[in-house]
N, C-alpha and C. Protein backbone atom coordinates (compact mmCIF):
# COMPACT_ATOMS: atom_id res chain seq x y z
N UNK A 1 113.16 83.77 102.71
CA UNK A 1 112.75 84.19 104.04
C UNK A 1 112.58 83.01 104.98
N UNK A 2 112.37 81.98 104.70
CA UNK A 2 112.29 80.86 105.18
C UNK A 2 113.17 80.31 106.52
N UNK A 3 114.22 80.38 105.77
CA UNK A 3 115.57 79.89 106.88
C UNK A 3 115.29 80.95 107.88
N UNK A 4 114.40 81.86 108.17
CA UNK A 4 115.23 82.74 109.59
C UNK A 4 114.05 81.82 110.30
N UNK A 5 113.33 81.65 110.18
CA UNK A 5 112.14 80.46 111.04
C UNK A 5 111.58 81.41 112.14
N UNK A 6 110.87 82.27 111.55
CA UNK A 6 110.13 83.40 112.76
C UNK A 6 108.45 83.03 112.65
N UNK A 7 108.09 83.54 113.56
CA UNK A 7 108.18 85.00 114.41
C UNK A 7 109.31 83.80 115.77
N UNK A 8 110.77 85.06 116.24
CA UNK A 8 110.80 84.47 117.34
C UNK A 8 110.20 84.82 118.70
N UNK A 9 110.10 84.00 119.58
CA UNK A 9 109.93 84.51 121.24
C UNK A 9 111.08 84.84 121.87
N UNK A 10 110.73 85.80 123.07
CA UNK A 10 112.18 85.86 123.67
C UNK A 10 111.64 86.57 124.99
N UNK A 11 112.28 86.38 125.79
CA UNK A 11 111.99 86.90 127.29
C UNK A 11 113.06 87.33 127.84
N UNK A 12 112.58 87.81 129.07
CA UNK A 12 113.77 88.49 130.20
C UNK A 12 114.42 87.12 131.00
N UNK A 13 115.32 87.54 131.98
CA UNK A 13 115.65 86.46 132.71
C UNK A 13 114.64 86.04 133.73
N UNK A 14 114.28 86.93 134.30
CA UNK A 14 112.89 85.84 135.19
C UNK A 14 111.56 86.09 134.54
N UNK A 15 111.51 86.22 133.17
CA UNK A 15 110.74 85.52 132.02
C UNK A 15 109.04 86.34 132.43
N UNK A 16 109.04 87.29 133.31
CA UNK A 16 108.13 88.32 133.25
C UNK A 16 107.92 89.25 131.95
N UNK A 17 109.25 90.25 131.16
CA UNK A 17 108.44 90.74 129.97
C UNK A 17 108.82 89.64 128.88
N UNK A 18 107.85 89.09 128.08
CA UNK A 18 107.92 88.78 127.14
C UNK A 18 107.94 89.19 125.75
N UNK A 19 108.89 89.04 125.00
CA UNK A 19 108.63 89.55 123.66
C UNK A 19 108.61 89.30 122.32
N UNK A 20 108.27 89.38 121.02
CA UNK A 20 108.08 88.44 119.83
C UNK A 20 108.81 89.48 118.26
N UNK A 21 109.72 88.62 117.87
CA UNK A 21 110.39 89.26 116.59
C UNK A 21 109.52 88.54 115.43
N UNK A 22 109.22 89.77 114.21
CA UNK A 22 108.17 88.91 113.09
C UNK A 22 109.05 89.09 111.83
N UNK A 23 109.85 89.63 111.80
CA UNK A 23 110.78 90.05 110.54
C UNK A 23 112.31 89.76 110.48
N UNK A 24 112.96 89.47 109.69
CA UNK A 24 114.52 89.04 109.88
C UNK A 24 115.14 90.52 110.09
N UNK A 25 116.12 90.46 110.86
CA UNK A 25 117.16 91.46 111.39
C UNK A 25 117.51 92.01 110.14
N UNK A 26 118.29 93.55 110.23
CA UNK A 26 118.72 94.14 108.87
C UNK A 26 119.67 93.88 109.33
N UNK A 27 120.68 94.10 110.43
CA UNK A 27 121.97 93.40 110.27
C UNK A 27 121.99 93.12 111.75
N UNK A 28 123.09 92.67 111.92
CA UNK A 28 123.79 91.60 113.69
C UNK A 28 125.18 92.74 113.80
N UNK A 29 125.26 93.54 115.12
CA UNK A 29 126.23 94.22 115.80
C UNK A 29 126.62 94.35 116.79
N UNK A 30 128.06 94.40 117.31
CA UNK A 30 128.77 94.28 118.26
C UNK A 30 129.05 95.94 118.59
N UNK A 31 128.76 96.26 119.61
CA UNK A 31 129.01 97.97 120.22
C UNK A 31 130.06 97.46 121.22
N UNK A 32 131.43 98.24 120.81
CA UNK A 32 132.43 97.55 121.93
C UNK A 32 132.41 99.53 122.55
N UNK A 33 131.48 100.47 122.37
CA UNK A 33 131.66 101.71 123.59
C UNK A 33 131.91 101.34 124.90
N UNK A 34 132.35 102.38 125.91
CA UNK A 34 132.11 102.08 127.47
C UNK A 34 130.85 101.87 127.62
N UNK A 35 129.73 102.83 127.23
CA UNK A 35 128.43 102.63 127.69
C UNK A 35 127.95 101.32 127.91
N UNK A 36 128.46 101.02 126.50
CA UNK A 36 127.96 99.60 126.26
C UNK A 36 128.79 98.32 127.34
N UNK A 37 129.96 98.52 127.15
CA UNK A 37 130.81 97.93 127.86
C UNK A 37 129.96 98.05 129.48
N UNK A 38 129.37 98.76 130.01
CA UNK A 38 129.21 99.50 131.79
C UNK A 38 127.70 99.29 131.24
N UNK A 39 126.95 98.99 130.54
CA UNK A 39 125.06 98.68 130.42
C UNK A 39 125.55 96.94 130.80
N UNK A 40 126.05 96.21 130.18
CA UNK A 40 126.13 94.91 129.73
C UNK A 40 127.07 94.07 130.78
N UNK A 41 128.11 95.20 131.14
CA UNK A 41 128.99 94.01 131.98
C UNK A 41 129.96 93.41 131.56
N UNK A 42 130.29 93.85 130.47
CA UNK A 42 130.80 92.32 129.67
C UNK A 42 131.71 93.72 128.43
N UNK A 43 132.42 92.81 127.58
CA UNK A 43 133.30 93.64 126.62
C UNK A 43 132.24 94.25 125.47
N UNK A 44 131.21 93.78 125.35
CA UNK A 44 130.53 94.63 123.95
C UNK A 44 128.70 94.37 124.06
N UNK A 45 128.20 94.83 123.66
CA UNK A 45 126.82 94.62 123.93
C UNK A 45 126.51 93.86 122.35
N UNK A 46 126.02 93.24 122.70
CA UNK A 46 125.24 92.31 120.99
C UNK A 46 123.75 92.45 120.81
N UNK A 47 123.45 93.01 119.20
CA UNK A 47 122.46 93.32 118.82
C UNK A 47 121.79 93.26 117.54
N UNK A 48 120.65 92.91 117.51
CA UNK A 48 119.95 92.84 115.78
C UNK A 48 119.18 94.18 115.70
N UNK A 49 119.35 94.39 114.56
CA UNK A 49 118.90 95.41 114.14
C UNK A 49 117.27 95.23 113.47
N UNK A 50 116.79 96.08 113.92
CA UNK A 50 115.05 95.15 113.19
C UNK A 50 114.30 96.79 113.15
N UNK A 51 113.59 96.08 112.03
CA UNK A 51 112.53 96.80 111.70
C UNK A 51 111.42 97.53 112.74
N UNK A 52 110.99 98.75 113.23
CA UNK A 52 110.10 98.75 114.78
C UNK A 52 109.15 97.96 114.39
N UNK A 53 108.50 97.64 113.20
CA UNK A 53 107.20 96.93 113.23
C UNK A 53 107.18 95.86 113.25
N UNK A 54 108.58 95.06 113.32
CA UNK A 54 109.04 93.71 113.77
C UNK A 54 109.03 93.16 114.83
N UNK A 55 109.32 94.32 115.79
CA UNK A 55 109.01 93.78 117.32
C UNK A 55 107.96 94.30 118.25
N UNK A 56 107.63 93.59 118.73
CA UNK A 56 106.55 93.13 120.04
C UNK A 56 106.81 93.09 121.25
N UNK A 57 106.63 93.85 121.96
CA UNK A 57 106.73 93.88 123.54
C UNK A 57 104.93 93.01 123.87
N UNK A 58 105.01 91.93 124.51
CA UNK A 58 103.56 91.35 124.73
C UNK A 58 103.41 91.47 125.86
N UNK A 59 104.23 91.12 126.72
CA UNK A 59 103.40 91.41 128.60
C UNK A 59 105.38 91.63 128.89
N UNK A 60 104.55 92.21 129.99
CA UNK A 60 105.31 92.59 130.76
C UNK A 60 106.05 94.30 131.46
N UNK A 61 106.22 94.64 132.52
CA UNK A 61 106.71 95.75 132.53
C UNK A 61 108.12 96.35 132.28
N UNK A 62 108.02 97.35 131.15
CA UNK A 62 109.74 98.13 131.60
C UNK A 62 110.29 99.21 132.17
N UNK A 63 111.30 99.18 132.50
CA UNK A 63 111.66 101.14 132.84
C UNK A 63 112.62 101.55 131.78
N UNK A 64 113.35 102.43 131.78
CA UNK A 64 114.03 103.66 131.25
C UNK A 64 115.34 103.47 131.56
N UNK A 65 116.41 102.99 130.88
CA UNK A 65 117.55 103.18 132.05
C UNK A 65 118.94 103.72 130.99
N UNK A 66 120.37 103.42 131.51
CA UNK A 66 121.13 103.71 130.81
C UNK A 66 121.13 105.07 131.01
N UNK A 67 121.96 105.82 129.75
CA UNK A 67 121.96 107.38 129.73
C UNK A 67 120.42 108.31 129.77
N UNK A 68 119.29 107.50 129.52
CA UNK A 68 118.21 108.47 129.00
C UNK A 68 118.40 109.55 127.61
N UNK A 69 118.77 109.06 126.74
CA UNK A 69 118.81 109.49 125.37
C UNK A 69 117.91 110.09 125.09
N UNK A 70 117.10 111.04 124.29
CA UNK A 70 116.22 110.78 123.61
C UNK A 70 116.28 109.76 122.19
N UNK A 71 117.68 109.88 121.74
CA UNK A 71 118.08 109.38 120.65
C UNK A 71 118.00 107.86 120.57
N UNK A 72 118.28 107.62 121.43
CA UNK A 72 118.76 105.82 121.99
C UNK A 72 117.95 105.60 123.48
N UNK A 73 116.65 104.87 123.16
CA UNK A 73 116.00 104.82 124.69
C UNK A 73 116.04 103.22 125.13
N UNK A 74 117.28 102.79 126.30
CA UNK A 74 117.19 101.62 126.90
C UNK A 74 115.88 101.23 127.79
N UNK A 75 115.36 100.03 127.06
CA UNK A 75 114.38 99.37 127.94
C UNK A 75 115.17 98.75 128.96
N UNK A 76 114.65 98.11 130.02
CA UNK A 76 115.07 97.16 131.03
C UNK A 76 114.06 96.48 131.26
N UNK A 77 114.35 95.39 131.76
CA UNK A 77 112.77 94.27 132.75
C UNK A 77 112.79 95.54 134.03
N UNK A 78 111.50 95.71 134.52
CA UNK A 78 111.32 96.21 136.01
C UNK A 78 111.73 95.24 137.03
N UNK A 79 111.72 94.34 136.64
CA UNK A 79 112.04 93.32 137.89
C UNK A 79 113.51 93.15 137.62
N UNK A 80 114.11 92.32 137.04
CA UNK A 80 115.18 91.58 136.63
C UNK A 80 116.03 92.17 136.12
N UNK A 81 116.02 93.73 135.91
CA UNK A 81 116.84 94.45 135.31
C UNK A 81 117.60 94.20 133.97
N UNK A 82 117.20 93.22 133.54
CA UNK A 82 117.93 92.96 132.36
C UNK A 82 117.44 94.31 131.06
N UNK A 83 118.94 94.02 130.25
CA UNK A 83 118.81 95.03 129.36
C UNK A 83 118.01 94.70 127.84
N UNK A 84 116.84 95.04 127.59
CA UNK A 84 116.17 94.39 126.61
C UNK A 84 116.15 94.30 125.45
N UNK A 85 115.83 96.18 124.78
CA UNK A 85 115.62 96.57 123.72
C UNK A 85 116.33 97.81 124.08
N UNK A 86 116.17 98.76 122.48
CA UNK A 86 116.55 100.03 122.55
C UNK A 86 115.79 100.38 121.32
N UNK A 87 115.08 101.63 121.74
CA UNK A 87 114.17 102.02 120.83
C UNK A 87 114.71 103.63 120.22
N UNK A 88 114.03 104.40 119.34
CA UNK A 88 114.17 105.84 119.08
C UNK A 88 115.36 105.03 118.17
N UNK A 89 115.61 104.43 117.58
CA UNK A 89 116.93 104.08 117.11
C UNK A 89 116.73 104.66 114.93
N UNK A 90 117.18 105.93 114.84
CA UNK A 90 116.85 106.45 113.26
C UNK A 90 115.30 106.98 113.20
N UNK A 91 115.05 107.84 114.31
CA UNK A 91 114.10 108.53 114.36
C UNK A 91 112.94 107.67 114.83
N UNK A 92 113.34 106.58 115.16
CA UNK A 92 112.10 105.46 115.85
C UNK A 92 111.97 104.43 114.80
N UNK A 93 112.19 104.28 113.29
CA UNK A 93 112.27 103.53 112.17
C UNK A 93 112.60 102.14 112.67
N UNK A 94 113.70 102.07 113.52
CA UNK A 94 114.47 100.67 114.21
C UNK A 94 114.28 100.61 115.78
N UNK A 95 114.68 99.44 116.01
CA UNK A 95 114.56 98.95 117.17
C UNK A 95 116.05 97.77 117.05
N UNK A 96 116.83 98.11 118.00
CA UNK A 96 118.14 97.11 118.62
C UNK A 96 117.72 96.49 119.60
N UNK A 97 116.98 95.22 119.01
CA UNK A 97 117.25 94.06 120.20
C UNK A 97 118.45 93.24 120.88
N UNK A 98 118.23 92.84 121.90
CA UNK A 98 119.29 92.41 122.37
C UNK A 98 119.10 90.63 122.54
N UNK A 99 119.76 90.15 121.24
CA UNK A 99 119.76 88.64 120.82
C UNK A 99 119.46 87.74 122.23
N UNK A 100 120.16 88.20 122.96
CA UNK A 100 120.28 87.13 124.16
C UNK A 100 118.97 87.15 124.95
N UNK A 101 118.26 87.39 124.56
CA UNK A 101 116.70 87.22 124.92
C UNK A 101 115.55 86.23 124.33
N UNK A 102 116.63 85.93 123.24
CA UNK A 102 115.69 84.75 122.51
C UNK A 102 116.03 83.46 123.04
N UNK A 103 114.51 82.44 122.68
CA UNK A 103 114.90 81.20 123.49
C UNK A 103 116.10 80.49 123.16
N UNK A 104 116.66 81.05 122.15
CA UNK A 104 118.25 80.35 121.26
C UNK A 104 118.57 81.37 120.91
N UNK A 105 119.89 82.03 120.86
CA UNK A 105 120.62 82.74 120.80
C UNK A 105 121.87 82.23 120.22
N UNK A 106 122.18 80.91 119.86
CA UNK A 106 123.54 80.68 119.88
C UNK A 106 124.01 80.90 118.28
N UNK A 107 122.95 81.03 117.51
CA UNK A 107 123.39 81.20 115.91
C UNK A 107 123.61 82.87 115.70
N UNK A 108 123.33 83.69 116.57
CA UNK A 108 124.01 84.64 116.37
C UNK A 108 125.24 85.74 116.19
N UNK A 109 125.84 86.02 115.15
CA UNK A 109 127.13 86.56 115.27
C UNK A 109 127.30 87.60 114.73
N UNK A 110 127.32 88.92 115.30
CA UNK A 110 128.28 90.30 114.57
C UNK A 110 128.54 90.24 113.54
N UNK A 111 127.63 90.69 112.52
CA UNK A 111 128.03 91.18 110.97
C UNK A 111 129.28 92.47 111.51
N UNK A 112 128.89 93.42 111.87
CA UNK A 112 129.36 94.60 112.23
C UNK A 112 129.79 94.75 113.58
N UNK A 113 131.11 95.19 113.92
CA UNK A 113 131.65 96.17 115.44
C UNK A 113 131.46 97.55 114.51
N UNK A 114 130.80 98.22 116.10
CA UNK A 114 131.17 99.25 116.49
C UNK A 114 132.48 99.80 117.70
N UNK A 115 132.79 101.10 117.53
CA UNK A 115 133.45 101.01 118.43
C UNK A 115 134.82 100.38 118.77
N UNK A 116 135.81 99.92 117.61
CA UNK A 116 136.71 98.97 117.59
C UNK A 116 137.55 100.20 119.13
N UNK A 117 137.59 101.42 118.56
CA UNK A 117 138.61 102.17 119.18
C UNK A 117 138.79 101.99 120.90
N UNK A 118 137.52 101.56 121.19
CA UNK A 118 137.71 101.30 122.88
C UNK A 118 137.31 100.10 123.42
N UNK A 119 137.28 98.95 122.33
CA UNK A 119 137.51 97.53 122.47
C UNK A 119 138.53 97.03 123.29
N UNK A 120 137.89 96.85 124.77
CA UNK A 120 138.72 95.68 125.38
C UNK A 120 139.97 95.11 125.02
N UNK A 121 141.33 94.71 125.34
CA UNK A 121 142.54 93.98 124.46
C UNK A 121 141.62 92.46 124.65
N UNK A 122 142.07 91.64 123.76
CA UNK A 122 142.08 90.51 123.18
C UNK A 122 140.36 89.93 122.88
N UNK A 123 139.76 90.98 123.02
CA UNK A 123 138.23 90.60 122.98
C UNK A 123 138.26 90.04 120.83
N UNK A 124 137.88 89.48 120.42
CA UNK A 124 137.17 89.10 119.43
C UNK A 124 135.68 88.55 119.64
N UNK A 125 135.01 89.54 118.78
CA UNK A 125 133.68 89.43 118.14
C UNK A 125 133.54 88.59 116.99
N UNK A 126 133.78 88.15 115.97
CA UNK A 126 133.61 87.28 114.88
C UNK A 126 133.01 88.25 113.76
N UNK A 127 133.07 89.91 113.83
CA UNK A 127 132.51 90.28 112.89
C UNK A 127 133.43 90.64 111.74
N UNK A 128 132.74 90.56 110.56
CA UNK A 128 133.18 91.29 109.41
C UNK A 128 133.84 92.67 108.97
N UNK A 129 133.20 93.12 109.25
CA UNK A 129 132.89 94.81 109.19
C UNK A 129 133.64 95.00 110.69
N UNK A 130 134.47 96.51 110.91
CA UNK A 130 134.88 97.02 111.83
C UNK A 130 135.15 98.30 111.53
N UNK A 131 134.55 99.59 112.44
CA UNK A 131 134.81 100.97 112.69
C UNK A 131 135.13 101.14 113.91
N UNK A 132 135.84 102.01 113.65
CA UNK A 132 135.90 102.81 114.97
C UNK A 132 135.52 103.56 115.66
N UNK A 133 134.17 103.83 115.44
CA UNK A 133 133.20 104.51 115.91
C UNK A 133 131.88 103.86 115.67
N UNK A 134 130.36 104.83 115.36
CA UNK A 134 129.22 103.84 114.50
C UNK A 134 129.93 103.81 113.03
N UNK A 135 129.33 102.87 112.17
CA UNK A 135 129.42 103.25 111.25
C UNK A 135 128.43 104.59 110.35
N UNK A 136 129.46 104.83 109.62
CA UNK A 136 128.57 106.38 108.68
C UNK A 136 127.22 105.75 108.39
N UNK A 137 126.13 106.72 108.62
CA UNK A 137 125.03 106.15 107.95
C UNK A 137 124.84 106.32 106.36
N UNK A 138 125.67 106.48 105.89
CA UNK A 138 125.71 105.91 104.32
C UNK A 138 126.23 104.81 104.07
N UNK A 139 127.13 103.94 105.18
CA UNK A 139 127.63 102.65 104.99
C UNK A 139 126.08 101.67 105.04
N UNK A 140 125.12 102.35 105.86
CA UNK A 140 124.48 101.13 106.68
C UNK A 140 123.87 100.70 105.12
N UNK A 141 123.25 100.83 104.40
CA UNK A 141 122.49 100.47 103.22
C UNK A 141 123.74 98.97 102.54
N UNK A 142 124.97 99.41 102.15
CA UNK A 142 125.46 98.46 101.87
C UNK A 142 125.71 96.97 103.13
N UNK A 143 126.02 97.65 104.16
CA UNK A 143 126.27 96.80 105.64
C UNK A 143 125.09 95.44 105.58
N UNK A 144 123.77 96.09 105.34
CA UNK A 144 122.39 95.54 105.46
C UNK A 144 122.30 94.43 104.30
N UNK A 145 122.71 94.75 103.31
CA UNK A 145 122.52 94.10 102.22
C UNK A 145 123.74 92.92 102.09
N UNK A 146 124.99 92.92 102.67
CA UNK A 146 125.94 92.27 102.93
C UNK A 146 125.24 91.25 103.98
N UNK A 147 124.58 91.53 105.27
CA UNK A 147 123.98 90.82 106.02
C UNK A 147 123.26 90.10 105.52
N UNK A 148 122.11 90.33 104.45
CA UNK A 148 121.27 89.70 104.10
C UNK A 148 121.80 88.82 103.18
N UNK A 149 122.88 88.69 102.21
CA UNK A 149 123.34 87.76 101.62
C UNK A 149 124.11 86.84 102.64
N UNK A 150 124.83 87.27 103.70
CA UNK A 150 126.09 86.34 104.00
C UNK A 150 126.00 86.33 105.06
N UNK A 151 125.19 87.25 106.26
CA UNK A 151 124.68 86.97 107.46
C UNK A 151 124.31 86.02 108.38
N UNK A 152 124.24 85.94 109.99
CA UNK A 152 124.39 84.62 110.20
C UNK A 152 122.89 84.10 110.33
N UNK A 153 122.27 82.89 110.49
CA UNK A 153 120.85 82.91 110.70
C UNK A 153 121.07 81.60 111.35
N UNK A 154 119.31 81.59 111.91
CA UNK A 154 119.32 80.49 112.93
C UNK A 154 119.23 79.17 112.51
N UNK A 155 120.12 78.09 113.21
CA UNK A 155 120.18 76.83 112.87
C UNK A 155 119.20 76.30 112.70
C-alpha cells in the first residue's frame, strides 16, 4: 500500500472546493461516450475509481450538472464549473473521481476504455482493457484486480 503515497489532496481550478482521497483507486478509466466527450471538452473523460469512503469533499460548494442521473450524479465547483466527482456510482458503493484534480496528476493512465465504439479517430488512451460500451459488471472484479497488480501509481 505504500507506493500509492496517500491520503491525496486535490482541488478545483480556482481551488475553492477542496478535496482528499484516503484509499488507492480500484481501477483508472477512460469513458470515450459523447456525454463524456460534451461534460469534458476533450475526446474522453479520465477517472479513478474509489471506494465512497475514500473520498472527501472538505470545503467547498457544488451543484448538480450533466444529465441529472439518478444513477450517475455529476458534481461541479459552483464557481469554476469544473467537473469534479461523480457519485451514486453501483448503488452509491463508488465514487469516479476525476484525476485531474489532484495536485499531480501526471502518473495517471487508463487501465480501462470505455466506450471504444464512439471514440474520436486517432485519439489513444494508453489503456489495456477496451469495450465498446461499459464494461459487463462481471468483468469489473477481474479489471480491479489486474489494476491492482499492474496498474499505474504515483511517482
Amino acid at each position: 500500500m505504500s507506493d500509492w503515497k496517500l491520503p491525496w489532496s486535490a482541488s478545483c481550478l480556482c481551488g475553492r472546493v477542496k478535496m482528499r482521497v484516503t484509499a488507492p483507486p480500484l481501477v483508472s478509466m477512460a469513458c470515450h461516450c459523447r456525454g463524456c466527450q460534451k461534460l469534458t471538452s476533450g475526446p474522453y473523460s479520465l477517472s479513478l475509481l474509489l471506494p465512497a469512503a475514500a473520498f472527501e469533499k472538505l470545503e467547498g460548494e457544488t451543484e448538480l450538472g450533466g444529465l441529472h442521473r439518478e444513477a450517475s450524479t455529476h458534481h461541479f465547483c459552483a464557481y469554476c464549473k469544473n467537473w469534479l466527482y461523480t457519485t451514486n456510482i453501483g448503488g452509491g458503493q463508488f465514487v469516479n473521481f476525476r484525476p485531474a484534480m489532484l495536485e499531480d496528476a501526471r502518473w495517471v493512465v487508463p487501465y480501462v476504455e470505455s466506450y471504444v465504439s464512439e471514440k474520436l479517430p486517432q485519439v489513444v488512451s494508453g489503456a489495456k482493457h477496451s469495450f465498446a460500451e461499459f464494461p459487463p459488471v462481471e468483468a469489473y472484479p477481474e479489471l480491479m484486480a489486474g489494476f491492482a497488480r499492474e496498474g499505474c501509481r504515483p511517482g
